[in-house]
Protein backbone atom coordinates (compact mmCIF):
# COMPACT_ATOMS: atom_id res chain seq x y z
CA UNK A 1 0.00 0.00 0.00
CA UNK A 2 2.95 2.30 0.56
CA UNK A 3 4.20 1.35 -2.81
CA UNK A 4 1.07 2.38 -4.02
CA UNK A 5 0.78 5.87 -2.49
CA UNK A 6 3.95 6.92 -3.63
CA UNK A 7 3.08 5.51 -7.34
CA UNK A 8 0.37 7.72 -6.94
CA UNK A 9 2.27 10.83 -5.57
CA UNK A 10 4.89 10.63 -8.28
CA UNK A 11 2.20 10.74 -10.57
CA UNK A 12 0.31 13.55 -8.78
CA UNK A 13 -3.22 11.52 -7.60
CA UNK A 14 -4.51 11.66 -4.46
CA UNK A 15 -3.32 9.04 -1.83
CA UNK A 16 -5.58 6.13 -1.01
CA UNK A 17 -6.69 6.68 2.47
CA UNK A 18 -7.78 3.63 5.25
CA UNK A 19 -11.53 2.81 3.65
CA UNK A 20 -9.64 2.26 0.40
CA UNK A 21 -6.38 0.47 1.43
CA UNK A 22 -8.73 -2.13 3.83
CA UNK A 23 -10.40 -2.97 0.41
CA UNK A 24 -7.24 -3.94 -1.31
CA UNK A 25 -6.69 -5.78 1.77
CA UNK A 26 -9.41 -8.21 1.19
CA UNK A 27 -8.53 -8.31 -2.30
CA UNK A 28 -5.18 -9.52 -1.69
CA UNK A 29 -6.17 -12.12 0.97
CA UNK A 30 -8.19 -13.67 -1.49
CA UNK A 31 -5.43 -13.63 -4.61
CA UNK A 32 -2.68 -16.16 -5.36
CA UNK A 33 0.25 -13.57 -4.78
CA UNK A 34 -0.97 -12.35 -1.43
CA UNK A 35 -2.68 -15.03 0.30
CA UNK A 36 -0.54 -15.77 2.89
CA UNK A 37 -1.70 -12.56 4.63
CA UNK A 38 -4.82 -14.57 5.25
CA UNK A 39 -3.09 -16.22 8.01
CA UNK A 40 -1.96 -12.95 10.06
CA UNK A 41 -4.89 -12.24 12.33
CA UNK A 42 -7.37 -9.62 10.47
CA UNK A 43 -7.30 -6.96 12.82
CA UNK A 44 -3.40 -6.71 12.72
CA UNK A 45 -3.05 -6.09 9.20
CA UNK A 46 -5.64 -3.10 9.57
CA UNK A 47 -3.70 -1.76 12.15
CA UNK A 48 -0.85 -1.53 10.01
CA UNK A 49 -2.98 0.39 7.42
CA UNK A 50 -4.12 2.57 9.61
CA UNK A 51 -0.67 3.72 10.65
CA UNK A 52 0.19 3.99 7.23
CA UNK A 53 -2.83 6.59 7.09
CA UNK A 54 -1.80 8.25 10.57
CA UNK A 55 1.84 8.63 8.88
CA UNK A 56 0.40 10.30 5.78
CA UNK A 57 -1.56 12.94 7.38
CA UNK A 58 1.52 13.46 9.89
CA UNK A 59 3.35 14.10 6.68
CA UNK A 60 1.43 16.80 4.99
CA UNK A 61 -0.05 18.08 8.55
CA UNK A 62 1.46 21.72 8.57
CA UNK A 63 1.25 21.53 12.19
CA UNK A 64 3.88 18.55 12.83
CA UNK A 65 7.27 20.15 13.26
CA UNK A 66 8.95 17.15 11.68
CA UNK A 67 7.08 16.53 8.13
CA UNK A 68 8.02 13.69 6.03
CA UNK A 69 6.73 11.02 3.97
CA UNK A 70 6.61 7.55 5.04
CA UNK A 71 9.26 5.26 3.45
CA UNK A 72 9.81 1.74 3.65
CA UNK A 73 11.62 0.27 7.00
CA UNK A 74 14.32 -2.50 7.07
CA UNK A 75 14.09 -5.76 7.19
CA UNK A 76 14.54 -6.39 10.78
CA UNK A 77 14.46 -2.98 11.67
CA UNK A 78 11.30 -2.03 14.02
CA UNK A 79 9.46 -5.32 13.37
CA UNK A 80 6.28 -4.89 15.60
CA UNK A 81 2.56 -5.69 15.59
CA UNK A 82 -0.45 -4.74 17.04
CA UNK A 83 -4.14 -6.44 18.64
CA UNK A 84 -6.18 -3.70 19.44
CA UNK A 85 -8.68 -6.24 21.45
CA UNK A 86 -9.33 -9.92 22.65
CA UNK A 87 -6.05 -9.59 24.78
CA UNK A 88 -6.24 -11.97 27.93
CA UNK A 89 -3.67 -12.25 30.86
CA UNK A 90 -3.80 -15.31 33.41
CA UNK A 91 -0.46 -15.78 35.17
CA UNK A 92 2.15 -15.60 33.40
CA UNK A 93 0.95 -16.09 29.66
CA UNK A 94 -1.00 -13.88 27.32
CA UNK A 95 -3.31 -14.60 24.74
CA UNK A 96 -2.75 -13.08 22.03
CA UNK A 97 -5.68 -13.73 19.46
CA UNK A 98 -4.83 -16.57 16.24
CA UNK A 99 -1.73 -17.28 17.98
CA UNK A 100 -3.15 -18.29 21.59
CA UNK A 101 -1.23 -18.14 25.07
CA UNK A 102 2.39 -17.62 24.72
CA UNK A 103 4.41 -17.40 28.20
CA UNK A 104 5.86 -14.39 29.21
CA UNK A 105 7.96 -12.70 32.28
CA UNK A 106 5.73 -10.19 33.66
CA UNK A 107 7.73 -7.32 34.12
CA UNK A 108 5.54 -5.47 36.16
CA UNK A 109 2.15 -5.92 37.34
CA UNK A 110 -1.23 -4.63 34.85
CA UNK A 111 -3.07 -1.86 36.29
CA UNK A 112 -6.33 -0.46 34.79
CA UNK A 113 -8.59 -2.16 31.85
CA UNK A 114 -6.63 -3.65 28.48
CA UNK A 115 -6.96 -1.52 24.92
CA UNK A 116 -4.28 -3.44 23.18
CA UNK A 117 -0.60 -5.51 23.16
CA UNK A 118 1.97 -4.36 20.98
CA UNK A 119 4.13 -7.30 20.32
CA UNK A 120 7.94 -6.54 19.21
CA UNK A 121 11.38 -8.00 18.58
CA UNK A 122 15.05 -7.14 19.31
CA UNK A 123 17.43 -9.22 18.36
CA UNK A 124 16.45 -12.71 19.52
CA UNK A 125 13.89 -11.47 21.90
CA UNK A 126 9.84 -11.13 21.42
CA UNK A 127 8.08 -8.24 23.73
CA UNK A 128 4.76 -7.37 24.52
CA UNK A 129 3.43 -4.14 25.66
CA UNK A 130 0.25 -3.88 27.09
CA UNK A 131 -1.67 -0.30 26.63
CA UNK A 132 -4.07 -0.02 29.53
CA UNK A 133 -6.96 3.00 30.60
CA UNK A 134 -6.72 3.78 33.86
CA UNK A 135 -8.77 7.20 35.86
CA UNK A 136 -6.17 9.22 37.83
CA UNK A 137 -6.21 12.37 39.41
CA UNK A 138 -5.45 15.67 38.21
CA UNK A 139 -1.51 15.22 39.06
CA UNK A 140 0.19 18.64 40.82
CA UNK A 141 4.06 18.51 41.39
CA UNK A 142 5.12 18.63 45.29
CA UNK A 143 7.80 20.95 44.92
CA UNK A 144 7.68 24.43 42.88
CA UNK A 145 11.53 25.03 42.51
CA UNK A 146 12.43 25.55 38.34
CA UNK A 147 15.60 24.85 36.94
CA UNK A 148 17.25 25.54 33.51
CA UNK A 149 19.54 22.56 31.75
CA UNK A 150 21.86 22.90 29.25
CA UNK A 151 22.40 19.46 27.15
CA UNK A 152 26.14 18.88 25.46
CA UNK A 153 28.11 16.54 24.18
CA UNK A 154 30.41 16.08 27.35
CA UNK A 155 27.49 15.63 29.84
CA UNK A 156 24.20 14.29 29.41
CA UNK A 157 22.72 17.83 31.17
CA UNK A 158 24.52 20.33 33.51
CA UNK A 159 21.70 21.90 35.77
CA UNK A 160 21.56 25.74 36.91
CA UNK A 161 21.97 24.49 40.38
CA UNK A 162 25.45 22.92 39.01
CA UNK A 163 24.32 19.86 38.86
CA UNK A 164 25.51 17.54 36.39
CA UNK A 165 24.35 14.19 34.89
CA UNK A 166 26.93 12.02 32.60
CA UNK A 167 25.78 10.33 29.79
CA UNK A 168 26.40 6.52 29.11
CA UNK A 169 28.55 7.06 26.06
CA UNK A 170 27.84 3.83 24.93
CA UNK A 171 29.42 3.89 21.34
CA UNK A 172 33.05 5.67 22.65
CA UNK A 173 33.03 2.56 25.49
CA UNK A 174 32.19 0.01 22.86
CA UNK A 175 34.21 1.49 19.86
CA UNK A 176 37.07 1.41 22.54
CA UNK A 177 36.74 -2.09 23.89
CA UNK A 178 35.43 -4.00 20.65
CA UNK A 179 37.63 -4.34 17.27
CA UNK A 180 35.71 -6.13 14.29
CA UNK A 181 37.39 -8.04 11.95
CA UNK A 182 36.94 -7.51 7.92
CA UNK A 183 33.63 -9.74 7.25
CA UNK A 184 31.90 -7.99 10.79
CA UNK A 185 28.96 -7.01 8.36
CA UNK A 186 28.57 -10.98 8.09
CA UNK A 187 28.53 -10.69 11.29
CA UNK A 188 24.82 -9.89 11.81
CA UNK A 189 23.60 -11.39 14.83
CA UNK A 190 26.15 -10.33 16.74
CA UNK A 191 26.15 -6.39 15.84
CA UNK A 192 22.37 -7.19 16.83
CA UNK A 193 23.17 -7.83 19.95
CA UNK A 194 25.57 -5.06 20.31
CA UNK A 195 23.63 -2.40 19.16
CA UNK A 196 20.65 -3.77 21.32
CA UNK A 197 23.38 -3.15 24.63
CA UNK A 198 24.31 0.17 22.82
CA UNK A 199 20.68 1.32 22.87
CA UNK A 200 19.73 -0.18 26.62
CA UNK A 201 23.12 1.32 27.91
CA UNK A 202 21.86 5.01 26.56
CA UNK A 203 18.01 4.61 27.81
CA UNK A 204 19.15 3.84 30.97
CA UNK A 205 21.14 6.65 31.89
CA UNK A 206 18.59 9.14 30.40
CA UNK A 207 15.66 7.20 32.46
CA UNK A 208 17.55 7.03 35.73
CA UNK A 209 18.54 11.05 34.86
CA UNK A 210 15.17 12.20 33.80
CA UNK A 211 13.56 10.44 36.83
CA UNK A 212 15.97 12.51 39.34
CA UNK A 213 15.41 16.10 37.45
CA UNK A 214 11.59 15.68 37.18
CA UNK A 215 10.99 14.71 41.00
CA UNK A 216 13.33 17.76 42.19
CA UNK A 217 11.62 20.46 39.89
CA UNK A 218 8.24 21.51 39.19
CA UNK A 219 9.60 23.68 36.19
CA UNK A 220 12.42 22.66 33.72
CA UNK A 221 13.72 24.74 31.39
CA UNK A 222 15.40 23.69 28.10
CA UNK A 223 16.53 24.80 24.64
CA UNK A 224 14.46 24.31 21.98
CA UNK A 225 17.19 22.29 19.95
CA UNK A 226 16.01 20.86 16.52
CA UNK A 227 18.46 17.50 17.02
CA UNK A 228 17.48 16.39 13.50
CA UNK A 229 18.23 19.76 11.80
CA UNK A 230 21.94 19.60 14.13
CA UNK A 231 22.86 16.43 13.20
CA UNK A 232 22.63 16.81 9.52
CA UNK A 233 25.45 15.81 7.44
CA UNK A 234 28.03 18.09 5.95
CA UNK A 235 29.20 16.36 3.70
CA UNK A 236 27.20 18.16 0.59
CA UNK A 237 27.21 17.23 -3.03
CA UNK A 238 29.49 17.12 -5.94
CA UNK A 239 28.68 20.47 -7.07
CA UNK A 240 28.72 22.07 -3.32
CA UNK A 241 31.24 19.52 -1.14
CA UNK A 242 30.71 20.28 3.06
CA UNK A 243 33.41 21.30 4.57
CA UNK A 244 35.19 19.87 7.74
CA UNK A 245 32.68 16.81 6.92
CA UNK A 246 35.32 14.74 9.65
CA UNK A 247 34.61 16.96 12.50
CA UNK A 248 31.13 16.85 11.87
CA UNK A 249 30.56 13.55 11.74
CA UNK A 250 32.14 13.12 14.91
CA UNK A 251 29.99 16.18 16.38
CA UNK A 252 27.00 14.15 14.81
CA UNK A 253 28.06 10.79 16.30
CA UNK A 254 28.37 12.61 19.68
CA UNK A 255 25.00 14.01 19.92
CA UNK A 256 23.03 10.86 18.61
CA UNK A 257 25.34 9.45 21.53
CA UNK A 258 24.26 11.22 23.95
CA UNK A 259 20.34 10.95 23.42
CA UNK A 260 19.83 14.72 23.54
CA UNK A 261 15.97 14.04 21.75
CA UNK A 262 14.76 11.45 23.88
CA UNK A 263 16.14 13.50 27.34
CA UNK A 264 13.81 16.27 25.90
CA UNK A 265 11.00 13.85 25.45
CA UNK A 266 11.01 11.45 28.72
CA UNK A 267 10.98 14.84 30.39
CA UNK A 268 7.97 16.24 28.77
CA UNK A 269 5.78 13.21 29.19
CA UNK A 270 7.46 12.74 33.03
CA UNK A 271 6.32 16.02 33.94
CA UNK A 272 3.10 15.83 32.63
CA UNK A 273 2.48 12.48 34.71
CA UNK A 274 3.64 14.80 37.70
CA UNK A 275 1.98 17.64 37.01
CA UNK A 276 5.04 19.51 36.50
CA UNK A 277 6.31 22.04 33.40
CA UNK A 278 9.00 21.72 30.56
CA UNK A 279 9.35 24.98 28.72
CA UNK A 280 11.66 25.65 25.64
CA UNK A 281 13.41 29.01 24.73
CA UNK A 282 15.12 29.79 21.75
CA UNK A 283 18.81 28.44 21.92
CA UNK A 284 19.81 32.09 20.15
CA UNK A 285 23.12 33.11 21.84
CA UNK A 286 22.59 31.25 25.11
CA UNK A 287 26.42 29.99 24.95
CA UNK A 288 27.17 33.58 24.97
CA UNK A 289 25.31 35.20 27.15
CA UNK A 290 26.40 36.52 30.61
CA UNK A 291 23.85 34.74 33.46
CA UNK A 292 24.52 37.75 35.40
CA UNK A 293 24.69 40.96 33.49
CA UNK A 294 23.42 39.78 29.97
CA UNK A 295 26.32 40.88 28.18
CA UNK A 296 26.48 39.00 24.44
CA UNK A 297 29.22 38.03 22.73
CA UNK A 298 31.20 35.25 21.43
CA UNK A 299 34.64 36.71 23.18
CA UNK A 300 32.52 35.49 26.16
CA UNK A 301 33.52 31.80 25.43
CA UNK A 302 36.92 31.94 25.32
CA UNK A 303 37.32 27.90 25.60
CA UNK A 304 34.52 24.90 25.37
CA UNK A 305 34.55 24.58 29.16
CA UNK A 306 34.88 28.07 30.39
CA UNK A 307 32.87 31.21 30.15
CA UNK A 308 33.94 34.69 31.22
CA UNK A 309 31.79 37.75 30.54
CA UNK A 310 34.17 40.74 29.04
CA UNK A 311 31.80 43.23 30.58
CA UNK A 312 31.25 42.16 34.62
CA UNK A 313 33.99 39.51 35.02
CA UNK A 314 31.76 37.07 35.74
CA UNK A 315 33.75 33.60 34.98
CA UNK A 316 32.40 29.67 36.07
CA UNK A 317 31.63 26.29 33.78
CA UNK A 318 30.16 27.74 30.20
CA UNK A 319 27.49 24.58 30.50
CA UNK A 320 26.41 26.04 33.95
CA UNK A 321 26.33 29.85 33.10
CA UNK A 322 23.99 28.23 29.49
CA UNK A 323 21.46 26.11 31.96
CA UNK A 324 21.57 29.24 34.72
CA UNK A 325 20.80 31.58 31.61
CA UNK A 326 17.95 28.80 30.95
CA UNK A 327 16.13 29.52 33.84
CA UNK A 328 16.04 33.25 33.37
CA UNK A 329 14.80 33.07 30.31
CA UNK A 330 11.53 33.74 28.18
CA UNK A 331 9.79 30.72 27.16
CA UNK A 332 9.26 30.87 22.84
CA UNK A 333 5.99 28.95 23.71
């Protein structure tokens, strides 16, 4: 059905939308080509279409900050399925429906009434996720302090109150300690696995940080950094070659390290669930600026680490001046 859409696109027609796509559906069950999708549970393969649809009108939705259209994934890459009913738990199994009860380690216990089970795989491991409703009250934070954070490349975050949380730096550690040979691409199962302990190594030390920040502060304040847009590569074209491609990779490398993105989003969604506030400002000049007088200018940084303002003398850690200057500042929305 993707195929399809972007057919159609290239030849300027309008997309098909979900009513359309679940009639091909049934169409394809039915034909010689296609009719092993006739023994995938029904409901699953709409689900799929109708995140194909959700991804379409994310894609020309003026509104998302981050507009693309969908493109095919990887074989292997984000493999995932969805029942969005008949979902039963007794002990440790689940039954999930037209495959029946599987066992499972229940790694925590199921509050609230079951919507649906995602089912997932990493590496050589199958995961379910079970989506619950539950009624909870309207949360408010028990503390009102605010604090402003400044994210880099060295540290995870540096606070306002000095503060600082390292990141995991799982790809430096591993890059240091691992050496592939030649064929490692043949090597598939076991750059799985790695990239799997890559990944859990990073989530870890931005849950565990997140966690700490967003029960000390009602308010957090952070720079509205487009991590995407940052990250781009420099190396250009044939006509217009980047320049200092080398140093940008490894700036690139560093941030996707880090996790800067998903610190900015397990903090949003942890602050909602505490009733707490993240605001963004505009990252204009906040490397530069003075915390204390306000004074702008790029003389101001006179190393990575340091900062000392040219107009009051006011000198400490530039990442601690940048998160103090945080939580002074205006939020952009």
């Amino acid at each position: 059905m993707l195929s399809m859409n972007l057919q159609r696109l290239r030849d300027k027609q309008l997309i098909m939308r979900y009513n359309e796509s679940a009639w091909w559906l049934t169409f394809w069950k039915k034909s010689d080509e296609f009719g092993f999708l006739a023994t995938a549970q029904s409901q699953v393969l709409q689900q799929c279409l109708k995140d194909l649809d959700r991804a379409f009108s994310d894609g020309f939705d003026r509104k998302q900050p981050l507009k693309r259209t969908p493109q095919f994934k990887k074989k292997g890459m984000g493999d995932s399925f969805r029942f969005p009913q008949s979902i039963r738990l007794e002990g440790s199994s689940v039954f999930l429906p037209k495959i029946g009860w599987v066992r499972m380690r229940l790694s925590r216990e199921i509050e609230g009434s079951i919507r649906s089970a995602t089912v997932s795989r990493r590496g050589k491991h199958w995961f379910v996720s079970i989506l619950t409703a539950i009624e909870v009250a309207e949360p408010v934070h028990e503390l009102s302090t605010a604090v402003g954070i400044d994210r880099g490349v060295v540290n995870l975050a540096v606070l306002s109150d000095g503060s600082t949380f390292e990141g995991s730096k799982p790809l430096k550690r591993l890059a240091r300690k691992t050496k592939f040979s030649n064929n490692w691409m043949r090597q598939r199962e076991r750059i799985t696995r790695l990239h799997i302990k890559i990944a859990d190594a990073r989530n870890d030390a931005i849950h565990k940080a997140t966690t700490i920040i967003s029960k000390s502060h009602a308010v957090i304040v952070l720079e509205d950094l487009r991590t995407k847009n940052m990250t781009a590569s420099a190396k250009g074209s044939l006509d217009e070659p980047g320049s200092k491609f080398r140093q940008k990779a490894g700036l690139n490398r560093s941030i996707l390290d880090m996790g800067w993105f998903e610190f900015g989003r397990q903090l949003e969604y942890k602050q909602r669930w505490r009733g707490g506030q993240v605001i963004l400002i505009n990252p204009r000049n906040t490397s530069r600026k003075c915390s204390d007088c306000g004074f702008t200018d790029k003389v101001n940084r006179p190393s990575q680490a340091q900062f000392s303002c040219m107009a009051c003398g006011h000198s400490e850690n530039a990442d601690v001046n940048a998160a103090k200057k945080h939580s002074g500042g205006r939020a952009c929305r």
